[in-house]
Protein backbone atom coordinates (compact mmCIF):
# COMPACT_ATOMS: atom_id res chain seq x y z
CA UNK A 1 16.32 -98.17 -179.77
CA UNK A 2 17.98 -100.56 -177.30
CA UNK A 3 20.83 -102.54 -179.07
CA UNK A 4 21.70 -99.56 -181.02
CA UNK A 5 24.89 -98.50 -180.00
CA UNK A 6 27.04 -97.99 -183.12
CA UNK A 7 26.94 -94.91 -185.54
CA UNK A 8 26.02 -97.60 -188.25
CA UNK A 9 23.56 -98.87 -186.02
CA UNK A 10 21.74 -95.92 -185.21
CA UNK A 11 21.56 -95.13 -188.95
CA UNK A 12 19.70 -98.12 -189.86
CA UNK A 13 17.25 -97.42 -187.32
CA UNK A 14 16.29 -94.38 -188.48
CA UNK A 15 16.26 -95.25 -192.13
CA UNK A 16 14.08 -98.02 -191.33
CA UNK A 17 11.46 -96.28 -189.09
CA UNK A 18 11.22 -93.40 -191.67
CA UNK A 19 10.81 -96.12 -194.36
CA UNK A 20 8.11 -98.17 -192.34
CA UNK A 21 6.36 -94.59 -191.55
CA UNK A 22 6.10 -93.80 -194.82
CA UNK A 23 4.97 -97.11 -196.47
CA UNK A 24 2.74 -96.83 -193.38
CA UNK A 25 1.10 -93.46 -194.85
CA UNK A 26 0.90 -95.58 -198.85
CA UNK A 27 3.84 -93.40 -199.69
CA UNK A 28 7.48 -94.44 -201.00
CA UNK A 29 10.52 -92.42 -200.94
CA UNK A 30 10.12 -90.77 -204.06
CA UNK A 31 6.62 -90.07 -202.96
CA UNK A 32 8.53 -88.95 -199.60
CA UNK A 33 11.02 -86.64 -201.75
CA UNK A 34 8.27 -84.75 -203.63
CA UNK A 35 6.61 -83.86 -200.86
CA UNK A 36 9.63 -82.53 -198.91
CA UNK A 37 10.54 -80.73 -201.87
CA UNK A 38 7.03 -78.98 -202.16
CA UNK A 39 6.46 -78.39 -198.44
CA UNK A 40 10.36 -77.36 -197.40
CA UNK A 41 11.80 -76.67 -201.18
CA UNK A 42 14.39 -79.45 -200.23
CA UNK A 43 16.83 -79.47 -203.18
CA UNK A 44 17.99 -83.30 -203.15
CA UNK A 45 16.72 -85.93 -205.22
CA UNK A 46 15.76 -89.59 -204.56
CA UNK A 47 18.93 -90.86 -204.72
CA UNK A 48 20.41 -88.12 -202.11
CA UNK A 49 17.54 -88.84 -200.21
CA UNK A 50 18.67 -92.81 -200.10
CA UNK A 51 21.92 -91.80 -199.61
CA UNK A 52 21.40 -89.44 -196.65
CA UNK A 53 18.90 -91.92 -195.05
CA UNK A 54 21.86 -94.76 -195.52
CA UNK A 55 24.39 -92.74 -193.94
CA UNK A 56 22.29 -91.16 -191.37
CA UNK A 57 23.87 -88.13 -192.52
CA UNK A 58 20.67 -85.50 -192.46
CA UNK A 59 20.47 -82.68 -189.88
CA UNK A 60 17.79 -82.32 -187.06
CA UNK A 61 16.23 -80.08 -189.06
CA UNK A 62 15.65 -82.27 -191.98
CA UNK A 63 14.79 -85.00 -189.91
CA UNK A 64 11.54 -83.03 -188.35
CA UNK A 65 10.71 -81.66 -191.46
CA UNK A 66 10.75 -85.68 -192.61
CA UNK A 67 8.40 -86.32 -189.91
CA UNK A 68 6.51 -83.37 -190.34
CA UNK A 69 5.82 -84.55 -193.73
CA UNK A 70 4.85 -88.23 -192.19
CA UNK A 71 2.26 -86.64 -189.70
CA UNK A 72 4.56 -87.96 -187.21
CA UNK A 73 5.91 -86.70 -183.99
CA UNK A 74 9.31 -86.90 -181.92
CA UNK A 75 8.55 -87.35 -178.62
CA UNK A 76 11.51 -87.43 -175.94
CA UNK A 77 11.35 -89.28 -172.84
CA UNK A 78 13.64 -90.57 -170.12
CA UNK A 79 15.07 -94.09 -170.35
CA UNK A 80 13.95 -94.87 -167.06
């Protein structure tokens, strides 16, 4: 995430590493959505979904449950 030092920036990031993950699993967003809403009973729809992945305005919680959903992993190391 080197380069990434703005709020904005950081946003974009994510958005686009959850969007390549899930075209990556043959999924879209709404495809994305459904499943979050099956597997967590997440009340948004597509567009809040957009929205929220835009802003980079979803909690730590949603964003595991996201990559829970994706068969993904965070994994935290030092910079060093």
């Amino acid at each position: 995430m080197s380069g990434q030092t703005t709020r904005t920036g950081k946003a974009l990031y994510i958005k686009n590493l959850i969007k390549f993950h899930t075209s990556m699993k043959g999924l879209k967003l709404k495809d994305l959505m459904l499943k979050l809403h099956d597997e967590y009973n997440w009340k948004y729809n597509l567009q809040n979904l957009s929205n929220k992945l835009t802003r980079g305005s979803f909690s730590v919680v949603e964003f595991l449950e996201i990559l829970e959903v994706l068969s993904c992993k965070l994994e935290i190391t030092d910079k060093d």
